[in-house]
Structures are given as structure tokens and as C-alpha cells.
C-alpha atoms as a PDB file:
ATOM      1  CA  UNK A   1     128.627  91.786 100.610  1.00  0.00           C
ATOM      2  CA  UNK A   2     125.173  92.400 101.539  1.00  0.00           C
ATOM      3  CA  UNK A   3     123.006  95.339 101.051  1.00  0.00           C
ATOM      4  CA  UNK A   4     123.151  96.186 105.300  1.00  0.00           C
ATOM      5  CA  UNK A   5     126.878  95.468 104.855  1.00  0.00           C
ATOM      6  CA  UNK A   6     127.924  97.643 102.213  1.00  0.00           C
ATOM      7  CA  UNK A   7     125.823 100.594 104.493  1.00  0.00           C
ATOM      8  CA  UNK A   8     127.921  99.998 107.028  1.00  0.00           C
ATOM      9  CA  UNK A   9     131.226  99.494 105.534  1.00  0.00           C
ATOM     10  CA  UNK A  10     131.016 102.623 103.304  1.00  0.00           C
ATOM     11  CA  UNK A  11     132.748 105.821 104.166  1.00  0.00           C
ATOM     12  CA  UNK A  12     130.958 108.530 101.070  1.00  0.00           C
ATOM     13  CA  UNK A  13     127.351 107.478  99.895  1.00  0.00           C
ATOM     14  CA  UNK A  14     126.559 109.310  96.731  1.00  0.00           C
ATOM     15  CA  UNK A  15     123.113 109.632  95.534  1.00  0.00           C
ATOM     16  CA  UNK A  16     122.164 109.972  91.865  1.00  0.00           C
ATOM     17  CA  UNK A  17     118.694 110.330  90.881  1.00  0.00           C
ATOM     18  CA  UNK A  18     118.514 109.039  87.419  1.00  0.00           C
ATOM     19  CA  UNK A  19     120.528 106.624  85.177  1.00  0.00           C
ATOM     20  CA  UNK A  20     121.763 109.515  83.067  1.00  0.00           C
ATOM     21  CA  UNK A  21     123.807 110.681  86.410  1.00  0.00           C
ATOM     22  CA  UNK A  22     124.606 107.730  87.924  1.00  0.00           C
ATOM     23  CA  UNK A  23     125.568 105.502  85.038  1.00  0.00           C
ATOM     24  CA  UNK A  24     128.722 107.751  84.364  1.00  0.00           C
ATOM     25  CA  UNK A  25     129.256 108.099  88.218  1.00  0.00           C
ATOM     26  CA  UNK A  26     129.211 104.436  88.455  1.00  0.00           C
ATOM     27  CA  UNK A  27     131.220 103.927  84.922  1.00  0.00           C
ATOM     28  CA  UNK A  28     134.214 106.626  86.003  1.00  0.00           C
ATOM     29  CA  UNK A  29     134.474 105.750  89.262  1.00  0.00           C
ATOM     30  CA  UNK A  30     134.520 101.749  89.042  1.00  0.00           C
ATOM     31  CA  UNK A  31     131.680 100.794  90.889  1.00  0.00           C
ATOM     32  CA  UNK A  32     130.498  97.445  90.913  1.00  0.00           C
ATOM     33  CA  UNK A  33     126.831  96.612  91.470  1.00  0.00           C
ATOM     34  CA  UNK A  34     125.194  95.716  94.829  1.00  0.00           C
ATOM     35  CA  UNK A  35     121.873  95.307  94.037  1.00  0.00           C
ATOM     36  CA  UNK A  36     118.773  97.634  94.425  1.00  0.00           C
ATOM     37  CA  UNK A  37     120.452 100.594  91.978  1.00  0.00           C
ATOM     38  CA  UNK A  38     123.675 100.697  94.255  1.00  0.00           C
ATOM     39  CA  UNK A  39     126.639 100.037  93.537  1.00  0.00           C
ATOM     40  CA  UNK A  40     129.968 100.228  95.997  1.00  0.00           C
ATOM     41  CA  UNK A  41     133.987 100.480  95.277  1.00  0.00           C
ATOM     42  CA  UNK A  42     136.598 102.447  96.900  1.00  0.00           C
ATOM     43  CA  UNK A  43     138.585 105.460  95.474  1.00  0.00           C
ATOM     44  CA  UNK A  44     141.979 105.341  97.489  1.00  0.00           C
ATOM     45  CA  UNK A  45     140.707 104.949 100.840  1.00  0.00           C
ATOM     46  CA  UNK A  46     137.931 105.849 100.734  1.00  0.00           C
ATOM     47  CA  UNK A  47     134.940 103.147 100.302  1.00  0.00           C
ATOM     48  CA  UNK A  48     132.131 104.442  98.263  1.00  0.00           C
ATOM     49  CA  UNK A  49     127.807 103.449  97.651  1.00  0.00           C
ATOM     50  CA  UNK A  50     126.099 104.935  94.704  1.00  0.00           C
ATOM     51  CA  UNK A  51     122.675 105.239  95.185  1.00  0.00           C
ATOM     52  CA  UNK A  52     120.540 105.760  92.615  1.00  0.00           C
ATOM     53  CA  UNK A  53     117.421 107.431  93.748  1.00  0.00           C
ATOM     54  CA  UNK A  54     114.885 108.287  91.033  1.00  0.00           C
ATOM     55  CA  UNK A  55     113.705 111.614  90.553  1.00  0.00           C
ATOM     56  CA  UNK A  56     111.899 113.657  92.968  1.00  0.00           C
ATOM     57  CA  UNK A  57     112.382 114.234  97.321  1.00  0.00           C
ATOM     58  CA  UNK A  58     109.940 110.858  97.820  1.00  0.00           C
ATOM     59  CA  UNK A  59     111.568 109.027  95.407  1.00  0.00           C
ATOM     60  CA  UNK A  60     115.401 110.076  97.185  1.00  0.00           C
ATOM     61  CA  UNK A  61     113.643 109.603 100.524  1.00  0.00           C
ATOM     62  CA  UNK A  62     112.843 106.135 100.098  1.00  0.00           C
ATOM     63  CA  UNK A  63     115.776 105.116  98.491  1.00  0.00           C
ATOM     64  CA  UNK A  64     117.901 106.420 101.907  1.00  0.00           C
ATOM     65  CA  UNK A  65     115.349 104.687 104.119  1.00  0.00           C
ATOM     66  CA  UNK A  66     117.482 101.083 102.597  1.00  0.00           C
ATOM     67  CA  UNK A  67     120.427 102.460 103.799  1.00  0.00           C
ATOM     68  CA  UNK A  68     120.726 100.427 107.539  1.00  0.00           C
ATOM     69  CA  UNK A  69     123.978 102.632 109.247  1.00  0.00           C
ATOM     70  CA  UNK A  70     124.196 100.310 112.205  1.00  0.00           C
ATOM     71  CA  UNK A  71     127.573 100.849 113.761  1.00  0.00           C
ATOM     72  CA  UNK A  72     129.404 102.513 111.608  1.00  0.00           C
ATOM     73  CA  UNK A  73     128.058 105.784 109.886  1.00  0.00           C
ATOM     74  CA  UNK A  74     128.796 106.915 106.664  1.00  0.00           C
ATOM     75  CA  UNK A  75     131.701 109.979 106.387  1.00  0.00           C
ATOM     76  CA  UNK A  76     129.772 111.546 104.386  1.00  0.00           C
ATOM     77  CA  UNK A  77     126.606 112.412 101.875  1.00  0.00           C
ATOM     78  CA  UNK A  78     127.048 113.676  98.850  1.00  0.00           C
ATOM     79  CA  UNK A  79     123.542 114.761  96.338  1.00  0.00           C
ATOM     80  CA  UNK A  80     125.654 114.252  93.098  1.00  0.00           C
ATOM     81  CA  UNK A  81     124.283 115.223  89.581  1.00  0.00           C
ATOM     82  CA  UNK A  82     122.296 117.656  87.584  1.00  0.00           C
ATOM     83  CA  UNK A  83     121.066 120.864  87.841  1.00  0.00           C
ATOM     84  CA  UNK A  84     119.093 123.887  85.881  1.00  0.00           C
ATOM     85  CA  UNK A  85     120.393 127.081  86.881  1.00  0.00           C
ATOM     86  CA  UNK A  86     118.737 130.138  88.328  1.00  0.00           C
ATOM     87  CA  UNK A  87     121.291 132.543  87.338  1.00  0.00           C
ATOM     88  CA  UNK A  88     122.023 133.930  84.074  1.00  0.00           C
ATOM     89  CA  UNK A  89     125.843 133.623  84.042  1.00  0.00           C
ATOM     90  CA  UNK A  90     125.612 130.067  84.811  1.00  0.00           C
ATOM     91  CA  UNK A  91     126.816 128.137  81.838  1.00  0.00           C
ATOM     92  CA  UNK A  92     125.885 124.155  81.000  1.00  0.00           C
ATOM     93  CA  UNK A  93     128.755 122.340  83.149  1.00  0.00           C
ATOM     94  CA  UNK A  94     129.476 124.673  85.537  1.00  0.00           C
ATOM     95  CA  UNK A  95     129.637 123.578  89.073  1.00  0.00           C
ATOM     96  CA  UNK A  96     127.633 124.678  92.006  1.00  0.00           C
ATOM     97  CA  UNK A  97     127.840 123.241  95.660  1.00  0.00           C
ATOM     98  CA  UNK A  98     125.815 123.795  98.804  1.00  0.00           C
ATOM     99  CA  UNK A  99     126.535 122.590 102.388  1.00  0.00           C
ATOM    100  CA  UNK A 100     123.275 121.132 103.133  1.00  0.00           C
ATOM    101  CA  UNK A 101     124.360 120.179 107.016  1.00  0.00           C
ATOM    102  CA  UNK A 102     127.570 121.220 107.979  1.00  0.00           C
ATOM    103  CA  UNK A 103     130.570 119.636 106.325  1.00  0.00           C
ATOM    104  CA  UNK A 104     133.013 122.672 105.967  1.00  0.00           C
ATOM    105  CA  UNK A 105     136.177 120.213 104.902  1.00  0.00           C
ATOM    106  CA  UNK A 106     134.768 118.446 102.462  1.00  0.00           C
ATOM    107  CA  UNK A 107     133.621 121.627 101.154  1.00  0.00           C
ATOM    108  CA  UNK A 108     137.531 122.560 100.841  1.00  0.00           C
ATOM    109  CA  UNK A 109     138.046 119.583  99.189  1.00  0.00           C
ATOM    110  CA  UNK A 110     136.053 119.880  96.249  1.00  0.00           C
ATOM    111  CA  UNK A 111     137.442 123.538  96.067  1.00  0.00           C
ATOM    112  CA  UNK A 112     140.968 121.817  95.468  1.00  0.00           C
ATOM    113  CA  UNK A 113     139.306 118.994  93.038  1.00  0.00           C
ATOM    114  CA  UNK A 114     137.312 121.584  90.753  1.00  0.00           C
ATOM    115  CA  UNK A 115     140.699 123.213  90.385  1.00  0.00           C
ATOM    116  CA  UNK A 116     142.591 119.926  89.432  1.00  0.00           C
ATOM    117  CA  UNK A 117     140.560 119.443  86.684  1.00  0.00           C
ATOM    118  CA  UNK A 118     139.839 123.067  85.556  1.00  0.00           C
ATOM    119  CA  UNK A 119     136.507 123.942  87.021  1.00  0.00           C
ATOM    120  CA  UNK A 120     135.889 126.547  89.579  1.00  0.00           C
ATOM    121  CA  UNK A 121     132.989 125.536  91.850  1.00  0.00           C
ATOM    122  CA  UNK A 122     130.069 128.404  93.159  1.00  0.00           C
ATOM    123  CA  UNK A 123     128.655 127.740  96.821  1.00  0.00           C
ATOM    124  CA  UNK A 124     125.728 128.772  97.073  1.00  0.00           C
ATOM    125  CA  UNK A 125     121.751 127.772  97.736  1.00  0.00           C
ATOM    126  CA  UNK A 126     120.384 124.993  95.786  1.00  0.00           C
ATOM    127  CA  UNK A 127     116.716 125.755  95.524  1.00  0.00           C
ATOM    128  CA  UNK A 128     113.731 122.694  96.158  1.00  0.00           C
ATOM    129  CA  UNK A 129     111.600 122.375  93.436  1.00  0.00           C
ATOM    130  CA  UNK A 130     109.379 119.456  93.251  1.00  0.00           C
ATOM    131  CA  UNK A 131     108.467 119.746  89.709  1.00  0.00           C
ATOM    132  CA  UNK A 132     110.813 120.322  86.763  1.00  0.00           C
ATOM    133  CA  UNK A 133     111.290 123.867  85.712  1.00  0.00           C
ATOM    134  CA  UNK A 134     110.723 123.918  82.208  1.00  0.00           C
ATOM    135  CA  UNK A 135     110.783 127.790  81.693  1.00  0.00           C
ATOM    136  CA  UNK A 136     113.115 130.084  81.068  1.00  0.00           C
ATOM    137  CA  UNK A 137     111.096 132.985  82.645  1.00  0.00           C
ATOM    138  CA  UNK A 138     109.974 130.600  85.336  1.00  0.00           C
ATOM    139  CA  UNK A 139     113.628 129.938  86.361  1.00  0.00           C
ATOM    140  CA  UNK A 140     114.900 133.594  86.574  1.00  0.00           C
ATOM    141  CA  UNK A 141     112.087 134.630  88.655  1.00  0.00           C
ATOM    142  CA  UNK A 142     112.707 131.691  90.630  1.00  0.00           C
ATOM    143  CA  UNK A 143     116.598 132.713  90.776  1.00  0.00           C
ATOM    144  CA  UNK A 144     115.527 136.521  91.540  1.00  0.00           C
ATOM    145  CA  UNK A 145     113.317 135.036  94.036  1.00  0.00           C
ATOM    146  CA  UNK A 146     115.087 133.248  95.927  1.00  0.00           C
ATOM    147  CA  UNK A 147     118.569 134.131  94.922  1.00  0.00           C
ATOM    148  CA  UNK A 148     119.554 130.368  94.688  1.00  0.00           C
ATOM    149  CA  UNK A 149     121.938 129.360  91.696  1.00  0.00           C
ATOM    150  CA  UNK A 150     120.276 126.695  90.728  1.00  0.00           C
ATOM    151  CA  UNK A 151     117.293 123.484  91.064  1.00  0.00           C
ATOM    152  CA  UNK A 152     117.075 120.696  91.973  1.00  0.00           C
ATOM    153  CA  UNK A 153     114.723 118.062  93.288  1.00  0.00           C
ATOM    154  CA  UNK A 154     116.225 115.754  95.554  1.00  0.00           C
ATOM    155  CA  UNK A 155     118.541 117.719  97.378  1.00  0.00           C
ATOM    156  CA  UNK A 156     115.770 118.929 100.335  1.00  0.00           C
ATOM    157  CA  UNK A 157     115.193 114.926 100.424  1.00  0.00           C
ATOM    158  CA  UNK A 158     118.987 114.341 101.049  1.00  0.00           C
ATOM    159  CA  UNK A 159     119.443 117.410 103.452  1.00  0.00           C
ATOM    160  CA  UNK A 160     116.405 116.060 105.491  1.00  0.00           C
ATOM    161  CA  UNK A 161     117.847 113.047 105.943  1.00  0.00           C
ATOM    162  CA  UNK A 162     121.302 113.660 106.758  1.00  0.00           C
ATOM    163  CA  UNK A 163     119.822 115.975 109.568  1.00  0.00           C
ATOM    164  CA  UNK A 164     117.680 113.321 111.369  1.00  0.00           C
ATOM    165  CA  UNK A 165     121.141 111.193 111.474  1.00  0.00           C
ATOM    166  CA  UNK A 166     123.412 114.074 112.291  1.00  0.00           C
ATOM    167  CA  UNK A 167     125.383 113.090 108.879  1.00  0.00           C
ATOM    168  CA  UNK A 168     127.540 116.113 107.266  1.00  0.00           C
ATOM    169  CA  UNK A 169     125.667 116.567 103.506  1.00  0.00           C
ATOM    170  CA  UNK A 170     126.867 117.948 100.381  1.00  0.00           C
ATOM    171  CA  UNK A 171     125.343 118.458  97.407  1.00  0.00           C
ATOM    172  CA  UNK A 172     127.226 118.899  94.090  1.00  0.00           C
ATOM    173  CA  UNK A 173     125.921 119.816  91.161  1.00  0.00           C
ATOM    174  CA  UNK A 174     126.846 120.288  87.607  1.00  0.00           C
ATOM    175  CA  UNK A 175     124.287 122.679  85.411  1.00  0.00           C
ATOM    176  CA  UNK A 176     122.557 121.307  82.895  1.00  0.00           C
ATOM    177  CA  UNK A 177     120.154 123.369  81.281  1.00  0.00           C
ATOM    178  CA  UNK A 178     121.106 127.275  81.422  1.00  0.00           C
ATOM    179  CA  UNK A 179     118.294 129.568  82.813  1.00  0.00           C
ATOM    180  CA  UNK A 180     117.411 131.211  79.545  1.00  0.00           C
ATOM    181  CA  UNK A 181     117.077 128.078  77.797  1.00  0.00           C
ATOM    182  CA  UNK A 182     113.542 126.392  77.701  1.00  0.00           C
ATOM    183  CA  UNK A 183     113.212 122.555  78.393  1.00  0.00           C
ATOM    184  CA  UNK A 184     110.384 120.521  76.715  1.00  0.00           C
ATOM    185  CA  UNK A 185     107.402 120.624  78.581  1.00  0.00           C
ATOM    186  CA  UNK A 186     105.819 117.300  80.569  1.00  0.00           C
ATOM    187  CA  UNK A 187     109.304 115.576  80.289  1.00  0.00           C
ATOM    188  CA  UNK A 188     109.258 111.698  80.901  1.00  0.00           C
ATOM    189  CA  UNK A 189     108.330 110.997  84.269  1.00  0.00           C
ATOM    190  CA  UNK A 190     111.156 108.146  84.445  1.00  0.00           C
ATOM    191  CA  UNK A 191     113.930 106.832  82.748  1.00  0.00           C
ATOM    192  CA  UNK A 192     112.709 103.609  82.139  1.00  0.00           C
ATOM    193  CA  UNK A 193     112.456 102.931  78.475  1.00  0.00           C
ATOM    194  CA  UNK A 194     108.445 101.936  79.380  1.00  0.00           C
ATOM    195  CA  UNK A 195     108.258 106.018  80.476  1.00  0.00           C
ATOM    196  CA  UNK A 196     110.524 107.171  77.729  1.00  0.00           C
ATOM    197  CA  UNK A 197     108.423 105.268  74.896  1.00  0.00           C
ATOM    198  CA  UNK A 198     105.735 106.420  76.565  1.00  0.00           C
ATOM    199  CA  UNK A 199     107.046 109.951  76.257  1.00  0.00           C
ATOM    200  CA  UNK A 200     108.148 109.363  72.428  1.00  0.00           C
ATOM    201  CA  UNK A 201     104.921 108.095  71.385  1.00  0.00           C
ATOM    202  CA  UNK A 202     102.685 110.813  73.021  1.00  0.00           C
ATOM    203  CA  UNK A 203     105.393 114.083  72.301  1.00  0.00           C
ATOM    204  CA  UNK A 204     106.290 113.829  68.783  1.00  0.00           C
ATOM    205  CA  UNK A 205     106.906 117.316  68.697  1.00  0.00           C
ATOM    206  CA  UNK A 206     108.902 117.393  71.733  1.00  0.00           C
ATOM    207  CA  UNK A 207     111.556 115.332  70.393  1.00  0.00           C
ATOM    208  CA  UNK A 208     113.919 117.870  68.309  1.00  0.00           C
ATOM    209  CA  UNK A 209     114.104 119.876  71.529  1.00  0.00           C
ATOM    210  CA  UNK A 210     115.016 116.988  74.030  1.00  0.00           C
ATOM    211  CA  UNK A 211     117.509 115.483  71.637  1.00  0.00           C
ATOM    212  CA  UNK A 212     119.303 119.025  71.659  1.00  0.00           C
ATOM    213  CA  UNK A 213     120.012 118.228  75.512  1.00  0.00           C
ATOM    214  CA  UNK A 214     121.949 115.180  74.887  1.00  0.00           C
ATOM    215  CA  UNK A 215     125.247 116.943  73.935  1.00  0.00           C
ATOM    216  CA  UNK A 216     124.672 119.037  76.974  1.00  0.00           C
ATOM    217  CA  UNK A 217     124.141 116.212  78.873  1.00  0.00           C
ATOM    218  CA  UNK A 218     127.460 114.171  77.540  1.00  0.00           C
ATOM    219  CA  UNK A 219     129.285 117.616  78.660  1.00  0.00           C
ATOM    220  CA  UNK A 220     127.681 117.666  81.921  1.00  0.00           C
ATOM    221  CA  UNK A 221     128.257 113.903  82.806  1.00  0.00           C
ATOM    222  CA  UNK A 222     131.794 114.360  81.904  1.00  0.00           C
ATOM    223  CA  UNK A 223     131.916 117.553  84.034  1.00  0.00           C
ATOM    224  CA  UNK A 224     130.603 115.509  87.058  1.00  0.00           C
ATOM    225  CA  UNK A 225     132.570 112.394  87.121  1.00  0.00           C
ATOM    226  CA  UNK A 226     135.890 114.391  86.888  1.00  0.00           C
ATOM    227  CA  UNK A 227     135.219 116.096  89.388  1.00  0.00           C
ATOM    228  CA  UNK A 228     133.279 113.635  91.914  1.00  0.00           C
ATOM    229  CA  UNK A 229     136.686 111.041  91.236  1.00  0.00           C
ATOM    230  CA  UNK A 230     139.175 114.459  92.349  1.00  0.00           C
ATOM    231  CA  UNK A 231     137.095 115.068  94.742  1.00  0.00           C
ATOM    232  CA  UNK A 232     137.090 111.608  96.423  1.00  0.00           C
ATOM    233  CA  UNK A 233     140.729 111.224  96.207  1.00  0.00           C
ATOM    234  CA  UNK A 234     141.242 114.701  98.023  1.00  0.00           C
ATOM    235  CA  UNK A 235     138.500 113.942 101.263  1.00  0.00           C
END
């Protein structure tokens, strides 16, 4: 199946901006590859893209410009992956949602999945951010702000799209990093592993503090493809 087919044929796209989000996605949910970081299955009824993005709202915007709908227009899109929160009560795999165009039963749905596997889910605003947050202080004035749960950075991308085409959007979201913890600053700017020994060779100090995310990030990747497989059964 073709790129332009598999656009067509699909009824949920999901888009994943890195490899750390979409590799479980694509890995629990038994995608197979498609070519161009997509990959396409079906869950029940339901046929299914992955899209992995790369990080950042030009990065997700180009990725959604390969996406030919012709005839037959996805069901859905869904921004699926990480988050930092904004909100000191948020705890590392906790999920937040946001309706970015109107989609009000999928939005039931995942209410119903987060439940099946033991997770409540917190609708709410997803703030833009087109840089990392790497401060605590920075993110709770940015949650006090705004009043948003949590960042992101692809989200606006995926909203903005799904408007021009007069798709229904979701975006869910499992935190990552809490909003009093501080992230290592000038993170990799990709997850190749060209930008990530890039990173190693030029942070040596930065590397006791980014390896303490991996655990969180194991929890939050688990987190995610739970509840992205419930959720997909219940649409």
C-alpha cells in the first residue's frame, strides 16, 4: 500500500513527534511500517497511521502536509505523546487531553479507556510552546499564566491543521516531566544518534540529569500505549 493509499484508507492518524513516543505506539499497537516514519495497522475496526513528526509545530506541520486525504478523510486526529506539566499536582504519567477542534465522542471514549486501564484523564488546555521548558519556575508561571495543564510543542501544529480540513483533533498526552522538576538545559535538538552524540560529547555534565528521565520516560510510554490501544478499541 502506498503512502497516498494508506492516507486514504485510514480511519485515526496519530502523530508522534519523536522515536521515544512513537516507537512504543508503534510496538503496542502492531504497526507495520509504511515508509517516511509512518507506519499503519488496524485495532478492531478501526485502521490506524502513525506519524512520526519530529519535534517542534514546523517539524509536525510538514510531516501532515504528506498526508494526501483524497476521498476519504481520516475519522480522526489524535497529537499522541509527551508532555511537561504546568500544574503542580500533575504527577509523571498522568493523563491530560484537550479537544483541539471539536470531537466531543471521542473525547468520551478515552474517558471510558483511561478508566479500563486505571488512569483518570484531565481535559483541559494544552499550552504552545515552541521551545522546551526546561524550568521549574518557568513552567509554573507559565501554568499560572495561562492556566493550561501542561506543554507541548506540536499540538498548535496539529490543531492548525485539522482546522483548515474541518478534521475533529485530539490531543492526548501523558506527563512527563512534573512542573517542579528541572530538565537539562539545551536538550538534543533530535533524536538521531548524530544529535544525541552530539549532545553527549558537548554536555558532559548534563548527562546524570537526563539519564534520571529515562525511568520516567519507560513509565510514561507505558502509560500512553495502554491507553492509546483502549482508547482505539472504544472509538
Amino acid at each position: 500500500m502506498s503512502q497516498v493509499e494508506t492516507a486514504r484508507a485510514t480511519g485515526v492518524v496519530l502523530t508522534a513527534a519523536t522515536r521515544w513516543e512513537a516507537s512504543p505506539l508503534r510496538a503496542g499497537l502492531r504497526l507495520r511500517p509504511a515508509g517516511r516514519g509512518m507506519w499503519i495497522g488496524r485495532i478492531g475496526i478501526r485502521a490506524v497511521t502513525l506519524l512520526k513528526t519530529g519535534m517542534g509545530a514546523p517539524s509536525a506541520a510538514s510531516a501532515l502536509s504528506r498526508l494526501d486525504l483524497g476521498d476519504a478523510a481520516p475519522s480522526l486526529i489524535v497529537s499522541a505523546g509527551f508532555a511537561g506539566a504546568l500544574q503542580d499536582d500533575l504527577r509523571t504519567g498522568d493523563l491530560v487531553a484537550e479537544q483541539l477542534t471539536p470531537c466531543p465522542q471521542a473525547a468520551k471514549s478515552l474517558e471510558s479507556a483511561a478508566i479500563g486501564v486505571r488512569l483518570v484523564v484531565r481535559f483541559g488546555r494544552i499550552q504552545h510552546s515552541d521551545v522546551v521548558l526546561t524550568k521549574s519556575c518557568e513552567k509554573l508561571e507559565c501554568g499560572r499564566r495561562t492556566g493550561a495543564l501542561a506543554v507541548d510543542m506540536e499540538s498548535a501544529a496539529i490543531r492548525a491543521w485539522a482546522r483548515q480540513h474541518g478534521l475533529p483533533a485530539l490531543a492526548v498526552r501523558v506527563i512527563l516531566d512534573e512542573a517542579a522538576r528541572d530538565l537539562p538545559r539545551d536538550l538534543p535538538a533530535g533524536d538521531s544518534p548524530l544529535s544525541l552524540g552530539f549532545y553527549a560529547a558537548t554536555h558532559p555534565l548534563a548527562w546524570p540529569r537526563l539519564a534520571a528521565l529515562w525511568p520516567l520516560q519507560r513509565r510514561a510510554a507505558s502509560a500512553l500505549t495502554s491507553t492509546m490501544r483502549a482508547f482505539l478499541e472504544a472509538l
